[in-house]
Protein backbone atom coordinates (compact mmCIF):
# COMPACT_ATOMS: atom_id res chain seq x y z
CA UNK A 1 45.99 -53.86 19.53
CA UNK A 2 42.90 -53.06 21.92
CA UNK A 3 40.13 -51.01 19.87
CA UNK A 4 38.73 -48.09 21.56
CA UNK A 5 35.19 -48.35 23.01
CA UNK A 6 33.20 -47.13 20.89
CA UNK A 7 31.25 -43.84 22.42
CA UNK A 8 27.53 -43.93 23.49
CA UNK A 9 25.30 -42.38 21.41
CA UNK A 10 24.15 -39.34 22.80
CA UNK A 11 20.38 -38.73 22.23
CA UNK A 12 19.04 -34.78 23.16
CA UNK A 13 15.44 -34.29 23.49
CA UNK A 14 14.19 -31.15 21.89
CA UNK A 15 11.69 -30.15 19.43
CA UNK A 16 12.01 -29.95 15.60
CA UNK A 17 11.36 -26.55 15.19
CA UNK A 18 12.14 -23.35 18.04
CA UNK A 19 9.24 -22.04 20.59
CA UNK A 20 8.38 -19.07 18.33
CA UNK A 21 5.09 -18.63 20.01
CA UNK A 22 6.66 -17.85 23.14
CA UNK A 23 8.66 -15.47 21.62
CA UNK A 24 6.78 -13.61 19.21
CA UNK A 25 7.65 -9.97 17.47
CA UNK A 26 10.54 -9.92 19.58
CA UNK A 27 11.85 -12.74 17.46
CA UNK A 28 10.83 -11.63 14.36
CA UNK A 29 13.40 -8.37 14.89
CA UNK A 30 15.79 -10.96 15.63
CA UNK A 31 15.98 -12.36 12.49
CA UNK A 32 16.27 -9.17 10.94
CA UNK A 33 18.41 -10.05 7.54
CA UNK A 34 14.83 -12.07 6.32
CA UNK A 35 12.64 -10.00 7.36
CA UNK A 36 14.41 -7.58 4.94
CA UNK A 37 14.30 -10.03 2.29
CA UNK A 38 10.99 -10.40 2.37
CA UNK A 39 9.86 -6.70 2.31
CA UNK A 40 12.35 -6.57 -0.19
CA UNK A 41 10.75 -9.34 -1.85
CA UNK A 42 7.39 -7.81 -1.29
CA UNK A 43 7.81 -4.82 -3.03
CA UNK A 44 9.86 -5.96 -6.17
CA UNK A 45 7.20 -8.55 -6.57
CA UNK A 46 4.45 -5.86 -6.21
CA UNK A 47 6.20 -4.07 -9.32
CA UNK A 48 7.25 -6.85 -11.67
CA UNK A 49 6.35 -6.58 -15.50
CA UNK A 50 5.45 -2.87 -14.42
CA UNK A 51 6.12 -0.33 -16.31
CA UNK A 52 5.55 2.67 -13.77
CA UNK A 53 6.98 0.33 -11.12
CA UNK A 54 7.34 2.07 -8.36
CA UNK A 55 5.51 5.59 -9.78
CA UNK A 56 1.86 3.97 -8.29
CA UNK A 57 3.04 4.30 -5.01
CA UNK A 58 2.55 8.27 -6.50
CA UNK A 59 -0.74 7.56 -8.50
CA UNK A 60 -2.79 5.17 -6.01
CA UNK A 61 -2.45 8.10 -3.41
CA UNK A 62 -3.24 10.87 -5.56
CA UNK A 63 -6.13 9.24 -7.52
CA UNK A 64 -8.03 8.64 -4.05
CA UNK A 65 -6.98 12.09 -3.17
CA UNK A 66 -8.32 13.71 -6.27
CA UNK A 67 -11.63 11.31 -5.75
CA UNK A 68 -12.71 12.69 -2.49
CA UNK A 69 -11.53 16.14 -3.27
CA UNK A 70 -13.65 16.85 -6.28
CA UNK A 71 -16.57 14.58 -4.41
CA UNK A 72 -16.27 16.23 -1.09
CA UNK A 73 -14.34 19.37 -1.66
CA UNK A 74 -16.40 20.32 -4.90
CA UNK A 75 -19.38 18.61 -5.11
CA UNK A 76 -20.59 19.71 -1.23
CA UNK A 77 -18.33 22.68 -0.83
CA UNK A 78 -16.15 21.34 1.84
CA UNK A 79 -13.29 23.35 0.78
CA UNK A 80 -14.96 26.59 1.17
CA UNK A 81 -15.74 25.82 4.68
CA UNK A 82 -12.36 24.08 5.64
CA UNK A 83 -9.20 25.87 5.29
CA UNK A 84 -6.52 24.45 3.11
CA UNK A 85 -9.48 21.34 2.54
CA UNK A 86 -6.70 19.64 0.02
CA UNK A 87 -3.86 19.38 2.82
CA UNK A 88 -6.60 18.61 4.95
CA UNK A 89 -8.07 15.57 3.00
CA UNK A 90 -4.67 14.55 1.91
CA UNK A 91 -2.43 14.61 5.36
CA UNK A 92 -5.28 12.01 6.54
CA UNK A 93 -5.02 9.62 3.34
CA UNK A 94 -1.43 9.24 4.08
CA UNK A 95 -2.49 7.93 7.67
CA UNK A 96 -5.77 5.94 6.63
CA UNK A 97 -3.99 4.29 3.24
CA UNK A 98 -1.06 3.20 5.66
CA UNK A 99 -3.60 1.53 8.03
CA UNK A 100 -6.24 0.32 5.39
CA UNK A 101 -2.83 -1.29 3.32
CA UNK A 102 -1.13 -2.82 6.49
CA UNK A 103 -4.17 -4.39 7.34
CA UNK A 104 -5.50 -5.72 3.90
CA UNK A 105 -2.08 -7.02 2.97
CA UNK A 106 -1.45 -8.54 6.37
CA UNK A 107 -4.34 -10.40 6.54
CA UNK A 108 -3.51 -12.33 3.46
CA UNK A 109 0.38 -12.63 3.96
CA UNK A 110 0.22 -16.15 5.55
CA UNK A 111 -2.65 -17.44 2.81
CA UNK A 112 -0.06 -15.75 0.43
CA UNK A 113 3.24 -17.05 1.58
CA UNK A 114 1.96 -20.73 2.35
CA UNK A 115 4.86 -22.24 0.69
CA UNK A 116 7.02 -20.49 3.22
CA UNK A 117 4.99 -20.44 6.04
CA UNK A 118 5.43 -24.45 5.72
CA UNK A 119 9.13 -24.80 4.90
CA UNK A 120 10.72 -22.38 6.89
CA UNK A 121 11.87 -22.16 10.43
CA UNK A 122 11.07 -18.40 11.26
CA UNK A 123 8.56 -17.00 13.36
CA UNK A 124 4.87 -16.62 11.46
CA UNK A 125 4.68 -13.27 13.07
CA UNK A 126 7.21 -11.82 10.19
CA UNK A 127 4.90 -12.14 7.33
CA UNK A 128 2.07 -9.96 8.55
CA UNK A 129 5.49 -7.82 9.74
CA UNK A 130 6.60 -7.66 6.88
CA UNK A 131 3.56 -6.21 5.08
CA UNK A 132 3.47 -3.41 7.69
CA UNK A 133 7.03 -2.38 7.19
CA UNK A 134 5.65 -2.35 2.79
CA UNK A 135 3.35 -0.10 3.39
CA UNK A 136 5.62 2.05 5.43
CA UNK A 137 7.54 1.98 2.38
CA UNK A 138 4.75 3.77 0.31
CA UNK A 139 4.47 6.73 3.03
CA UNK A 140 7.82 7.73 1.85
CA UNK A 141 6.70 9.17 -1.55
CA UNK A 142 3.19 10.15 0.02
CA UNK A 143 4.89 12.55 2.26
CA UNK A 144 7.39 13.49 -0.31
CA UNK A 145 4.12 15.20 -2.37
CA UNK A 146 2.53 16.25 1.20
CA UNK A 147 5.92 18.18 1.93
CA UNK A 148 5.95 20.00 -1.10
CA UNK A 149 2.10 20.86 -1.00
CA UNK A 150 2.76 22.65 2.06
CA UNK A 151 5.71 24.13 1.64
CA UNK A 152 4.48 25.51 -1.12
CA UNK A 153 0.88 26.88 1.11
CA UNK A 154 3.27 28.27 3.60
CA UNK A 155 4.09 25.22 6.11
CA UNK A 156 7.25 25.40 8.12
CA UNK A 157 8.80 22.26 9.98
CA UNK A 158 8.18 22.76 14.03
CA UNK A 159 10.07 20.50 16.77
CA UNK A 160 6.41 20.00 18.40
CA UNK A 161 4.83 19.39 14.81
CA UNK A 162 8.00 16.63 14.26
CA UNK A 163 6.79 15.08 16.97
CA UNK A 164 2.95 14.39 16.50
CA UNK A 165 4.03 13.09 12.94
CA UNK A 166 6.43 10.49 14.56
CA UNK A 167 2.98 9.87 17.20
CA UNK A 168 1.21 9.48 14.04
CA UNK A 169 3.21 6.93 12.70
CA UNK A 170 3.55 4.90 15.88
CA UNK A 171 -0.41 4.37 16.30
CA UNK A 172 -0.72 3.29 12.86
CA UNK A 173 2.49 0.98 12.90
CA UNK A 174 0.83 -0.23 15.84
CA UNK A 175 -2.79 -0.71 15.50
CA UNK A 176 -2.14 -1.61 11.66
CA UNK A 177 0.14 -4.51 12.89
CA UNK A 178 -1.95 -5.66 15.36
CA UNK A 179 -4.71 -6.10 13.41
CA UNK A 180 -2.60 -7.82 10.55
CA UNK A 181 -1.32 -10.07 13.51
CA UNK A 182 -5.22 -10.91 14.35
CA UNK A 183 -6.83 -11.34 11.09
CA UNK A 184 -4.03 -12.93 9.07
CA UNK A 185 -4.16 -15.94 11.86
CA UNK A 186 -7.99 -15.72 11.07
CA UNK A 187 -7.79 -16.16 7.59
CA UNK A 188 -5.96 -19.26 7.67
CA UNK A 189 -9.06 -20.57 9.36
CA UNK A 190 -11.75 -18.70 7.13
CA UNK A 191 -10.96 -17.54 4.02
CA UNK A 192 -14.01 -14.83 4.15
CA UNK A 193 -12.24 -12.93 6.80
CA UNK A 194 -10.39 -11.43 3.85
CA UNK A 195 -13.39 -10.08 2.03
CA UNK A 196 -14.51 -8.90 5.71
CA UNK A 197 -11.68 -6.50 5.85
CA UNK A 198 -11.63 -5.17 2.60
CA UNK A 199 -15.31 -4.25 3.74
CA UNK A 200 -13.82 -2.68 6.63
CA UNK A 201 -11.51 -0.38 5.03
CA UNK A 202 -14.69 1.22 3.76
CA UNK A 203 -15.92 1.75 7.07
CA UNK A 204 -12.33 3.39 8.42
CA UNK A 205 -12.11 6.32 5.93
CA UNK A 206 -14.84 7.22 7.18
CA UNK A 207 -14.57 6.68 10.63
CA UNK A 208 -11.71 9.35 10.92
CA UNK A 209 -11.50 13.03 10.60
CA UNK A 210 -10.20 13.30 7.00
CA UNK A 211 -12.96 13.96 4.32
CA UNK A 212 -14.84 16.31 7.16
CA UNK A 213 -12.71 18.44 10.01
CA UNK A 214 -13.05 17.35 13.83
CA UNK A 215 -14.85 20.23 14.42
CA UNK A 216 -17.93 18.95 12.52
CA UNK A 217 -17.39 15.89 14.97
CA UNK A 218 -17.69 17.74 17.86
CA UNK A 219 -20.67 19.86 16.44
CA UNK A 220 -23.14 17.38 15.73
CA UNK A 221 -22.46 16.01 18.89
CA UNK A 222 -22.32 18.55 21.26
CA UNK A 223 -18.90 18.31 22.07
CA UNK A 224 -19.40 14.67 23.79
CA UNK A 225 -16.55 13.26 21.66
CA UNK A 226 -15.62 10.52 23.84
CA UNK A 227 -16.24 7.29 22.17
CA UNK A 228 -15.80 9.05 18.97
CA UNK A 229 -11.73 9.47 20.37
CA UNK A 230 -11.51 6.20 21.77
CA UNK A 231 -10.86 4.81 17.87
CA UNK A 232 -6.54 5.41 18.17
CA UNK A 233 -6.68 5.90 13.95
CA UNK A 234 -8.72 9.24 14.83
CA UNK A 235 -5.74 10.39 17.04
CA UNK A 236 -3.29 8.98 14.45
CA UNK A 237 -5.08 11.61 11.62
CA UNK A 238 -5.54 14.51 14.39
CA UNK A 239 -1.77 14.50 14.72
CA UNK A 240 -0.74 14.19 11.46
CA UNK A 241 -3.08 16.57 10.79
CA UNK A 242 -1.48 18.92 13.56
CA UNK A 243 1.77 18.01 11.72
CA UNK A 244 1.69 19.71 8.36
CA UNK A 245 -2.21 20.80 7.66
CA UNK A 246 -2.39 23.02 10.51
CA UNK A 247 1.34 25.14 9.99
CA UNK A 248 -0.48 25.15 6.00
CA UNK A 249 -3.60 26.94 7.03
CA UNK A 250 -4.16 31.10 7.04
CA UNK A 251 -4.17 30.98 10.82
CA UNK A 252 -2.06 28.29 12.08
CA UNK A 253 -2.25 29.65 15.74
CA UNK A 254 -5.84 29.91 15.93
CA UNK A 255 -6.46 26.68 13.92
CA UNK A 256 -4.37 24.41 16.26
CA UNK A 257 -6.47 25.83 19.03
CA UNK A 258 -10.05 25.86 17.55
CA UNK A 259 -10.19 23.11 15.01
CA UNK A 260 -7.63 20.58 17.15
CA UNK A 261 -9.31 18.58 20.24
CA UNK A 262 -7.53 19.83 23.64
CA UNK A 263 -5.15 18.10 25.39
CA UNK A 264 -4.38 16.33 21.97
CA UNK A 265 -0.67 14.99 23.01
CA UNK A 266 -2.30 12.99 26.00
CA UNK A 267 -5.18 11.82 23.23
CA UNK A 268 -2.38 10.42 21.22
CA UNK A 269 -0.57 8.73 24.47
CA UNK A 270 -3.80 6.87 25.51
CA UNK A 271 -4.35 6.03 22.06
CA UNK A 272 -0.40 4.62 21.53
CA UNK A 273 -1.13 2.43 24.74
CA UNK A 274 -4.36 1.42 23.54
CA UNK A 275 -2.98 0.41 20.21
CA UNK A 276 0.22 -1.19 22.30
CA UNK A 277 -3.09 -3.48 24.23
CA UNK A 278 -4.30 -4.03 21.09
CA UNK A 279 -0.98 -5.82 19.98
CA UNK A 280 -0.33 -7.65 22.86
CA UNK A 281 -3.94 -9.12 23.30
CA UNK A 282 -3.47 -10.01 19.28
CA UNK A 283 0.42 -11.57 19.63
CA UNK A 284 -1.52 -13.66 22.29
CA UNK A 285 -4.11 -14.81 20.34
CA UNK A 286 -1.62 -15.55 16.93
CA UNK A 287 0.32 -17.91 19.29
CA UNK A 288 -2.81 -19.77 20.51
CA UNK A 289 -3.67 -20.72 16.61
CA UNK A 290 -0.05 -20.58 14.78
CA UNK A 291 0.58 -24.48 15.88
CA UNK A 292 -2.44 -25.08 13.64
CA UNK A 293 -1.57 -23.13 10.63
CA UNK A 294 0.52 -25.43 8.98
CA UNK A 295 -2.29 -27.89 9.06
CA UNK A 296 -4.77 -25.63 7.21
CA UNK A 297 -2.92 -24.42 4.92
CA UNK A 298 -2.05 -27.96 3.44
């Protein structure tokens, strides 16, 4: 009986692991059932052998609030000058601790996850993802004190308010991933890069209208504000801001005029597409160096 010929091997040509780099963050979304293992991971990890758990995402806020309150608010009588200082202070924490955490956390999440990084076949992009969408985690019982603050000082919810608080968010998701997506890749390569951001962070509270209103800003510099809005985390706090403190102050009509730059809405659209340049200039430059990665982490 004649045997069959056996079939020619058939030999396909195609790399050991996908083109992630030419994919990106659109990938990472695609593989959305690890990404959520990993925040969940993340966060569980971030409370283990706690025994608050998850009551410092309540404390960490409130301490720094309490810090720059009696500091700024006591000590040099901001809150005699600023109505509703506390709101004030605190509405821009929320913002500025979402940014500062994204980016301090995402610039070590690929030094941090180097076992990973190396053995799976996912896109790098979802670590310093992933550490964004943690820290989005911790607004939720930030806002959950911020809401009863100013309910309690009078504050009631306003379509336009809803959506300056959802602009809010967006810059900070945005700008806060990018420059997770940036310095992460960065601190494969130089390990001081971390220590460079956390000396950063200093520099952002700051840099934003939180512990001192806008119209101090605009004061000591004779209204030429310019460059001074060109920084998308100052529109990120002015609309949060616009969002609850202003609907908790004496005079919310008058406030939103006088103590709010004009045309803030269009502000906070130039400052969403700068952050959205930001992000694509920084998903470019994470897929130049990601090839190399592996090898420096070894």
């Amino acid at each position: 009986m004649a045997t069959e010929a056996a079939a020619p091997d058939r030999i396909v040509h195609a790399p050991l692991n996908p083109p992630w780099s030419q994919q990106g963050l659109l990938e990472v979304f695609r593989h959305r059932y690890i990404l959520t293992l990993l925040v969940r991971r993340e966060i569980s990890a971030r409370y283990q052998s706690s025994v608050l758990g998850l009551m410092w995402s309540y404390v960490n806020p409130l301490t720094q609030f309490f810090i720059y309150y009696f500091v700024m608010g006591i000590l040099f009588g901001r809150a005699n000058r600023v109505d509703a200082f506390a709101i004030h202070v605190f509405t821009g924490l929320i913002i500025v601790h979402f940014f500062t955490e994204t980016m301090n956390a995402g610039t070590r999440s690929i030094v941090r996850n180097k076992s990973l990084v190396q053995k799976m076949a996912v896109p790098r992009e979802m670590f310093p993802v992933a550490s964004m969408l943690v820290s989005l985690f911790h607004v939720g019982p930030q806002l959950v004190i911020l809401l009863l603050a100013t309910t309690l000082a009078g504050w009631r919810p306003d379509p336009i308010g809803m959506v300056y608080a959802v602009l809010a968010l967006l810059i900070s998701m945005t700008i806060g991933t990018a420059m997770a997506l940036l310095f992460s890749a960065a601190n494969v390569f130089l390990r001081d890069v971390g220590n460079a951001v956390s000396i950063l962070t200093n520099f952002v509270r700051f840099g934003v209208p939180m512990v001192y209103p806008f119209t101090l800003v605009a004061a000591r510099f004779r209204g030429h504000t310019n460059l001074y809005l060109l920084n998308p985390m100052v529109e990120a706090v002015l609309a949060f801001q616009r969002a609850f403190w202003v609907g908790a102050t004496s005079n919310p009509a008058r406030t939103a005029v006088v103590d709010m730059p004009p045309n803030l809405f269009w502000l906070c659209i130039r400052a969403l597409l700068i952050s959205l340049a930001i992000l694509v200039f920084a998903q470019s430059t994470f897929s130049r160096l990601e090839r190399r990665i592996p090898e420096r982490l070894l």
